[in-house]
ModelCIF file with pLDDT and N, C-alpha, C, O atoms, coordinates in Angstrom:
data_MODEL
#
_entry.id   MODEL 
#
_entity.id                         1 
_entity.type                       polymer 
_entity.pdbx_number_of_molecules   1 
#
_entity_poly.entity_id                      1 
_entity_poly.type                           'polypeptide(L)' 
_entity_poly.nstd_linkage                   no 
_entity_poly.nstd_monomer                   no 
_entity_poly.pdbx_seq_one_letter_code       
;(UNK)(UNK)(UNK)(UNK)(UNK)(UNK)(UNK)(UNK)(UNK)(UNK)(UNK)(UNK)(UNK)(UNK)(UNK)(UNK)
(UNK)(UNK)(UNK)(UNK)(UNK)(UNK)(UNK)(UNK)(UNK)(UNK)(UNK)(UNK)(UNK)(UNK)(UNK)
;
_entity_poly.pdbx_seq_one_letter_code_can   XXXXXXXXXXXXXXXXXXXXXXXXXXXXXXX 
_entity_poly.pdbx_strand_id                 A 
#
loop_
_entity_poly_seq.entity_id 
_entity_poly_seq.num 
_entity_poly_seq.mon_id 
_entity_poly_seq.hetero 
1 1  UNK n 
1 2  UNK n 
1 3  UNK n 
1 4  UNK n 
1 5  UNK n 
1 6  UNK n 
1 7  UNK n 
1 8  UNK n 
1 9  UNK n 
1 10 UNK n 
1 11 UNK n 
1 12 UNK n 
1 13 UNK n 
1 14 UNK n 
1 15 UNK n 
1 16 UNK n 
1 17 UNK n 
1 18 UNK n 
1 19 UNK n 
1 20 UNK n 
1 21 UNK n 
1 22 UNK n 
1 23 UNK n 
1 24 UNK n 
1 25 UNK n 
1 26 UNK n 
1 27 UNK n 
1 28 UNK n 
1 29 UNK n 
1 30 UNK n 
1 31 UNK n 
#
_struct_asym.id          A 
_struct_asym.entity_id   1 
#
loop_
_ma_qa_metric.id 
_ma_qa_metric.mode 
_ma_qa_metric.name 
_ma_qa_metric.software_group_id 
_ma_qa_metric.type 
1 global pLDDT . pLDDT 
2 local  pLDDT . pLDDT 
#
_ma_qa_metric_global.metric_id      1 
_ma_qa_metric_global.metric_value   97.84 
_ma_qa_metric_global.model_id       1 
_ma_qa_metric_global.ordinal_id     1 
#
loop_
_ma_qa_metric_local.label_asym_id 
_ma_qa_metric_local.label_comp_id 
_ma_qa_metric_local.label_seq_id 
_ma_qa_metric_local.metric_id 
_ma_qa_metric_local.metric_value 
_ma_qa_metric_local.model_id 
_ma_qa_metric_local.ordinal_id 
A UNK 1  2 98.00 1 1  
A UNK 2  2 98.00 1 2  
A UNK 3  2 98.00 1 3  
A UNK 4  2 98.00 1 4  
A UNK 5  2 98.00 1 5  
A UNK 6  2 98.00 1 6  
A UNK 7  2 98.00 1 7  
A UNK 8  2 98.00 1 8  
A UNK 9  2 98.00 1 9  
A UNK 10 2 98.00 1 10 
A UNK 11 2 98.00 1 11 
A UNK 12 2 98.00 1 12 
A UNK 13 2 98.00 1 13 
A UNK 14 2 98.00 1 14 
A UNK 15 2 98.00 1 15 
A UNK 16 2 98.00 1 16 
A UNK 17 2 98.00 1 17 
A UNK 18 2 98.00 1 18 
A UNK 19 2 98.00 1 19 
A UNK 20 2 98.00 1 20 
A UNK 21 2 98.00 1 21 
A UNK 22 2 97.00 1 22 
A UNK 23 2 98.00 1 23 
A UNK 24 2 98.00 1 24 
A UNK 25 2 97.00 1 25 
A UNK 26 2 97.00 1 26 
A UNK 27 2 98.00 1 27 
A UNK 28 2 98.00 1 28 
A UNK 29 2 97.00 1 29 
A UNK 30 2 97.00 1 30 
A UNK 31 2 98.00 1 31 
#
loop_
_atom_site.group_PDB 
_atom_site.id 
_atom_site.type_symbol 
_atom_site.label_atom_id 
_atom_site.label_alt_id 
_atom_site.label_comp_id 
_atom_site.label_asym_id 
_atom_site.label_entity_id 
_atom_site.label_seq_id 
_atom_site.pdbx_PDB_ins_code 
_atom_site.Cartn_x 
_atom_site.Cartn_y 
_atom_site.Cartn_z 
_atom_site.occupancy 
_atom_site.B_iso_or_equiv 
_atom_site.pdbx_formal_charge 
_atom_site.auth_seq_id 
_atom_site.auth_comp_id 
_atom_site.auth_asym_id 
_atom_site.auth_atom_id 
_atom_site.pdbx_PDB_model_num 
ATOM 1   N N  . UNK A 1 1  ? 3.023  -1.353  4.932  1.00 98.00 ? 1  UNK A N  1 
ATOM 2   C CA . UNK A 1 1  ? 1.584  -1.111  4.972  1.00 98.00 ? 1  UNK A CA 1 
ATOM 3   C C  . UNK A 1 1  ? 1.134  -0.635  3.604  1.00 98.00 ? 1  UNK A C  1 
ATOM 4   O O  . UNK A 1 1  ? 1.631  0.413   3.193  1.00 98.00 ? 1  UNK A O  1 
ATOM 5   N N  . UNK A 1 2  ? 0.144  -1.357  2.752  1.00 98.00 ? 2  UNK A N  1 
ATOM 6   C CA . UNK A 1 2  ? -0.792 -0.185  2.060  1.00 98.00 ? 2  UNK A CA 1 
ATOM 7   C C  . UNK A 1 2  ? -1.180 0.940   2.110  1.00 98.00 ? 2  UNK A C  1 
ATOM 8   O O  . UNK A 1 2  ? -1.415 1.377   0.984  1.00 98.00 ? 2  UNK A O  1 
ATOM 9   N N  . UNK A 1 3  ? -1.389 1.738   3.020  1.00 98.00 ? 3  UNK A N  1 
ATOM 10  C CA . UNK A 1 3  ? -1.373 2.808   3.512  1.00 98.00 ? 3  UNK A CA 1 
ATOM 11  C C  . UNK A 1 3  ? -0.873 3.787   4.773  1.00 98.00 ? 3  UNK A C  1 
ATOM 12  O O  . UNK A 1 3  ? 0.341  3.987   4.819  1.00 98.00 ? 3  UNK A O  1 
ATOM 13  N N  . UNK A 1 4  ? -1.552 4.300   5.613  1.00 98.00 ? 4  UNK A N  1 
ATOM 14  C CA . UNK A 1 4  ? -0.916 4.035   6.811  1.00 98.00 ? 4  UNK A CA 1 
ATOM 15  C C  . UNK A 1 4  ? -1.451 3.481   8.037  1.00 98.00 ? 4  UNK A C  1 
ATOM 16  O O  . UNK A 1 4  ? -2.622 3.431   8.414  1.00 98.00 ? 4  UNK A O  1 
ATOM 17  N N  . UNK A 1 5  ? -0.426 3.088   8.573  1.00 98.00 ? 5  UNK A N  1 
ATOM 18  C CA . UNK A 1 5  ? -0.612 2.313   9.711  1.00 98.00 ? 5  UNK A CA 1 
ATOM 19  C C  . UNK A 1 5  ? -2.035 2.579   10.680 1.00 98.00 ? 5  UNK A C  1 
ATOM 20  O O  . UNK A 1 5  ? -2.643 1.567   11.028 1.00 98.00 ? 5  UNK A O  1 
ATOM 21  N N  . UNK A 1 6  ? -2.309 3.273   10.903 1.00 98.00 ? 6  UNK A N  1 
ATOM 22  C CA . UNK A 1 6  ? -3.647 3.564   11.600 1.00 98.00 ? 6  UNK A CA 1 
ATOM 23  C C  . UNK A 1 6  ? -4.268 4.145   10.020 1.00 98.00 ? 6  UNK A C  1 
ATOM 24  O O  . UNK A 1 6  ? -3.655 4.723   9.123  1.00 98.00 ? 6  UNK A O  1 
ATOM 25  N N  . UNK A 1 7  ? -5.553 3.781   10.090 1.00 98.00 ? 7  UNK A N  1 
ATOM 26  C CA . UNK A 1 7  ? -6.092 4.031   9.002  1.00 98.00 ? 7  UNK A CA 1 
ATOM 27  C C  . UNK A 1 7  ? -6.519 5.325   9.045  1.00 98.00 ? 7  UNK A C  1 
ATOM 28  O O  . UNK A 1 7  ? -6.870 5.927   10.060 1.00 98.00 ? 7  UNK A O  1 
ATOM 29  N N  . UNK A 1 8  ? -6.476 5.858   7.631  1.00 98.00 ? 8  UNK A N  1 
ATOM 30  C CA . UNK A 1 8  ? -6.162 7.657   7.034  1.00 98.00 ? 8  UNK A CA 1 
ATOM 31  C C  . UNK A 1 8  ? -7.262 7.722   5.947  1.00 98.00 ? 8  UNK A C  1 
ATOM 32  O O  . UNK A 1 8  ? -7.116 7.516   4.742  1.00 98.00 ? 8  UNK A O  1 
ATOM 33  N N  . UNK A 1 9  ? -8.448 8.067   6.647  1.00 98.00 ? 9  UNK A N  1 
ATOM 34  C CA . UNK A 1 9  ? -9.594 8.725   4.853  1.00 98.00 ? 9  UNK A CA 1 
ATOM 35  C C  . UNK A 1 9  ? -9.332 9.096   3.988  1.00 98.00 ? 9  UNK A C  1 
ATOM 36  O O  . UNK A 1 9  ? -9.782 9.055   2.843  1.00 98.00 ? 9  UNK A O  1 
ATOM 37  N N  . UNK A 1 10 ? -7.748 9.941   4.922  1.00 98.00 ? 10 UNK A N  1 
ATOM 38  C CA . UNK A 1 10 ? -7.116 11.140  3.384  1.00 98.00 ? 10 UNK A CA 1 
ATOM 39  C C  . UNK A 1 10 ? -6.558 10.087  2.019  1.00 98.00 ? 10 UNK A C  1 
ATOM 40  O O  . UNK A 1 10 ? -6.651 10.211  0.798  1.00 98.00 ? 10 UNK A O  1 
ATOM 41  N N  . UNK A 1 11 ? -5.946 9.015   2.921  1.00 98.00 ? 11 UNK A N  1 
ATOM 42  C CA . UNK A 1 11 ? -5.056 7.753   1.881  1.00 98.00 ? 11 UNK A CA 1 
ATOM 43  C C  . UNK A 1 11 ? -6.244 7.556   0.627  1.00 98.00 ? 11 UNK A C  1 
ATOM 44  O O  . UNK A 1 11 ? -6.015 7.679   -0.576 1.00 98.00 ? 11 UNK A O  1 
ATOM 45  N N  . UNK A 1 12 ? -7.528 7.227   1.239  1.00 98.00 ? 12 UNK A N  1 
ATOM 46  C CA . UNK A 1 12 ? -8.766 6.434   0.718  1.00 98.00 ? 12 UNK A CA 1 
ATOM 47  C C  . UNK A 1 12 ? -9.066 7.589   -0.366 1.00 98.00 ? 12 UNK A C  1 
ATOM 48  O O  . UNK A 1 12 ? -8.916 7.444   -1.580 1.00 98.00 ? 12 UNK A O  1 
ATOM 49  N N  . UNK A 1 13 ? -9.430 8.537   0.153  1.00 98.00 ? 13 UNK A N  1 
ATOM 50  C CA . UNK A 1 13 ? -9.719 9.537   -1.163 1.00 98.00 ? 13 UNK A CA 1 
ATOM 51  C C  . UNK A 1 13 ? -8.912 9.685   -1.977 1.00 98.00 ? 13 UNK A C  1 
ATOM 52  O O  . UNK A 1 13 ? -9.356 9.534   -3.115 1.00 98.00 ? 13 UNK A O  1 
ATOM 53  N N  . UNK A 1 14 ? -7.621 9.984   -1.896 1.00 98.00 ? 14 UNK A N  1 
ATOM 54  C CA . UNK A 1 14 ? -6.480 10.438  -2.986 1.00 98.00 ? 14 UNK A CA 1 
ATOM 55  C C  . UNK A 1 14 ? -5.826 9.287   -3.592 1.00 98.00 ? 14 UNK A C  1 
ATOM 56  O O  . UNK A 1 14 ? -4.655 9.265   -3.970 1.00 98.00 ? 14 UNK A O  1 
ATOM 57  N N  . UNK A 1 15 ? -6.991 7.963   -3.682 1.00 98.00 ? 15 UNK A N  1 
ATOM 58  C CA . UNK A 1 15 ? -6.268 6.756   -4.004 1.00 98.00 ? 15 UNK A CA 1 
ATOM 59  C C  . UNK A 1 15 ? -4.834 6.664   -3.941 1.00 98.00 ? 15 UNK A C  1 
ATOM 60  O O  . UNK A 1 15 ? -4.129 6.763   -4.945 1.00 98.00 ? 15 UNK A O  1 
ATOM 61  N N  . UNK A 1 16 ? -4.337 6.455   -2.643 1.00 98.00 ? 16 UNK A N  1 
ATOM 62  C CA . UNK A 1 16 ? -3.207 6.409   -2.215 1.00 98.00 ? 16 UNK A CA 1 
ATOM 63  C C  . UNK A 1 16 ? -2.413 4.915   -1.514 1.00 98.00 ? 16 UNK A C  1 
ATOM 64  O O  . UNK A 1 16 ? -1.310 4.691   -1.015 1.00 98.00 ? 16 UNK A O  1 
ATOM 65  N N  . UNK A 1 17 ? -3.691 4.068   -1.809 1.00 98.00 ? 17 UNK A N  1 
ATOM 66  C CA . UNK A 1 17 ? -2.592 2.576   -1.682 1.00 98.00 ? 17 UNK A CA 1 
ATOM 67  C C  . UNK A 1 17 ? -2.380 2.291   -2.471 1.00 98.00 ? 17 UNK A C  1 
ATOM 68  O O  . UNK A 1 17 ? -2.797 2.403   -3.624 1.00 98.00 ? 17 UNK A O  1 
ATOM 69  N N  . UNK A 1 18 ? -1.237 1.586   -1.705 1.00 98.00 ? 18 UNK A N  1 
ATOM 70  C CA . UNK A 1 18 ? -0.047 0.591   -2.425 1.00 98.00 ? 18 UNK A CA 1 
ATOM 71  C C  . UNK A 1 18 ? -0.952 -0.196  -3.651 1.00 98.00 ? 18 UNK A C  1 
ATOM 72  O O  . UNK A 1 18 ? -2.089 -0.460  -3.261 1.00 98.00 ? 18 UNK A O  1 
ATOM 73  N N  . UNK A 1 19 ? -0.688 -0.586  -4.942 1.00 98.00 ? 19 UNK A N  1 
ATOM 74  C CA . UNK A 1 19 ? -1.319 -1.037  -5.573 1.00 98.00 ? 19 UNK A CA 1 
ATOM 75  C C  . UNK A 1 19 ? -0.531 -2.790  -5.104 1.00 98.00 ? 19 UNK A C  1 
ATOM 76  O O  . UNK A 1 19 ? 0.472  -2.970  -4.413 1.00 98.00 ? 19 UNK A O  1 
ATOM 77  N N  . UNK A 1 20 ? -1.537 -3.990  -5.860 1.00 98.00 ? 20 UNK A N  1 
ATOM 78  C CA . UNK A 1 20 ? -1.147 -4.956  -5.308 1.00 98.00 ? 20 UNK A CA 1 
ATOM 79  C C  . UNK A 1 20 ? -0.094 -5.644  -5.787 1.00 98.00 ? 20 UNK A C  1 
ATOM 80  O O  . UNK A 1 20 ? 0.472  -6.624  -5.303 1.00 98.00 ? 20 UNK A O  1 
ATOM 81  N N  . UNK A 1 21 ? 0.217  -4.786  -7.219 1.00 98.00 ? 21 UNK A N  1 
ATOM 82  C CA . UNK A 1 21 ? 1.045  -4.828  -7.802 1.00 98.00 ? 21 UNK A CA 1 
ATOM 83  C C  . UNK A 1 21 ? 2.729  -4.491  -7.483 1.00 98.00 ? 21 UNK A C  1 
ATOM 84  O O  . UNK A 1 21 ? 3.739  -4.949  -8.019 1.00 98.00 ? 21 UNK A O  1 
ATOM 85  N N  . UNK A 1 22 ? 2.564  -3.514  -6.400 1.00 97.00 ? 22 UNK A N  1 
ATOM 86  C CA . UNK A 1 22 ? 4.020  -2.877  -5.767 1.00 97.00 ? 22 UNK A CA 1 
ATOM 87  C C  . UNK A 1 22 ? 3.986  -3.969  -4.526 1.00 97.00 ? 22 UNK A C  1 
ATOM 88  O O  . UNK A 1 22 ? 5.051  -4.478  -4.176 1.00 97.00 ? 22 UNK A O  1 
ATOM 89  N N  . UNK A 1 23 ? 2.647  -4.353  -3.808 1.00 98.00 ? 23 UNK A N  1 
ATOM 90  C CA . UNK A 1 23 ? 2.960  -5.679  -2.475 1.00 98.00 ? 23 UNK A CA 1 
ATOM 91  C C  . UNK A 1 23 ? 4.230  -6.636  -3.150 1.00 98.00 ? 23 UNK A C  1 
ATOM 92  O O  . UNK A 1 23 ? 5.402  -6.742  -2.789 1.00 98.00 ? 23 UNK A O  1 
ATOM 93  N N  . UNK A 1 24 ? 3.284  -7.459  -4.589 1.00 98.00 ? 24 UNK A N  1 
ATOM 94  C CA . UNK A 1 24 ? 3.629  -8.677  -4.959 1.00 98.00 ? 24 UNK A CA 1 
ATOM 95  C C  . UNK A 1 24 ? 4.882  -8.274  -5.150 1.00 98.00 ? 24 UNK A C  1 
ATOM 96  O O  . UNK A 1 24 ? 5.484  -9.216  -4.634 1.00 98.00 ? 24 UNK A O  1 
ATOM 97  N N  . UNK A 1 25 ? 5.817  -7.432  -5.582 1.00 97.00 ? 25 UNK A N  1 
ATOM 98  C CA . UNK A 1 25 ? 6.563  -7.208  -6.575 1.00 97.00 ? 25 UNK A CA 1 
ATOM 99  C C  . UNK A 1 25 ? 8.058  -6.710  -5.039 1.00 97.00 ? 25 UNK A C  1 
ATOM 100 O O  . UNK A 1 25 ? 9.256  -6.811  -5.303 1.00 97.00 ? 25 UNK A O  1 
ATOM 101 N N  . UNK A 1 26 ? 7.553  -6.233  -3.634 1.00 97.00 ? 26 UNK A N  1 
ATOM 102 C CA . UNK A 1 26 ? 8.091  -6.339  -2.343 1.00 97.00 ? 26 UNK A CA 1 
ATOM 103 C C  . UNK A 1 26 ? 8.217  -7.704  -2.182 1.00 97.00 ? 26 UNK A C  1 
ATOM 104 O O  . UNK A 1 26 ? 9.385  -8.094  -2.216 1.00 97.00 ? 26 UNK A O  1 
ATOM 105 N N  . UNK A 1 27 ? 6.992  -8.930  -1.944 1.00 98.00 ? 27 UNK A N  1 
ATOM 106 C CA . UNK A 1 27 ? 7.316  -9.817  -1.569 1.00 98.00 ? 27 UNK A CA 1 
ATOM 107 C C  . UNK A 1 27 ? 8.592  -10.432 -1.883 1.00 98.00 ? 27 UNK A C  1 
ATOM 108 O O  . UNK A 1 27 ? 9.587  -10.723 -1.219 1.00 98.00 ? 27 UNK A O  1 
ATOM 109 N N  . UNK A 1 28 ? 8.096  -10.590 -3.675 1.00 98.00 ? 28 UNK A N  1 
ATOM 110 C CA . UNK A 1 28 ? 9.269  -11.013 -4.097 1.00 98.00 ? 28 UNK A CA 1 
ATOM 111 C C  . UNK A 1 28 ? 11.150 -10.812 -4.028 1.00 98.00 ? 28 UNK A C  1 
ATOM 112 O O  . UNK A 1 28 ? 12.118 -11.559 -4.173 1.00 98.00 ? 28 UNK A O  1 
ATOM 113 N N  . UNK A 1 29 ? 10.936 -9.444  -3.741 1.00 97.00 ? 29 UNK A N  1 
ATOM 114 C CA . UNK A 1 29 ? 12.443 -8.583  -3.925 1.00 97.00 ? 29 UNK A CA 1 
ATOM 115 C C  . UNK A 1 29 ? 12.260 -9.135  -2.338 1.00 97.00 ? 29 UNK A C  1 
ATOM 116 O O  . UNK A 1 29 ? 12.338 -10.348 -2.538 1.00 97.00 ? 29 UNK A O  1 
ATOM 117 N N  . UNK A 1 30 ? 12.112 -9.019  -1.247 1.00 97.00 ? 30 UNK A N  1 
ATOM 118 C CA . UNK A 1 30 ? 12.161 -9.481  0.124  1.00 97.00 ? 30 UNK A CA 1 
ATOM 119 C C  . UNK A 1 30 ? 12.448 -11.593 0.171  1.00 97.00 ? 30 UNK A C  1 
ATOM 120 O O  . UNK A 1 30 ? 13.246 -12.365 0.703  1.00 97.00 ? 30 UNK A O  1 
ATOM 121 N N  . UNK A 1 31 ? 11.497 -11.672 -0.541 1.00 98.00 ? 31 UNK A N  1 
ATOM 122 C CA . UNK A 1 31 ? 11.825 -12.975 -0.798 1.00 98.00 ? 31 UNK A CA 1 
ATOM 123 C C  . UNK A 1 31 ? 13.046 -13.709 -1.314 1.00 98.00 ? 31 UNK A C  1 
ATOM 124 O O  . UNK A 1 31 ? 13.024 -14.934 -1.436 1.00 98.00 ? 31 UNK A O  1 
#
């Protein structure tokens, strides 16, 4: 998940997702 699983305000304020940069970079290593 980008953040967490049920969505968290706290995540949203403390800019706390996953950037899309750490997704792509999972896909790949998973891939």
């Amino acid at each position: 998940c980008i953040g967490d699983w049920h969505y968290n305000r706290d995540v949203y304020d403390k800019d706390r997702y996953k950037t899309a940069k750490t997704v792509v970079h999972t896909l790949v290593d998973v891939v």
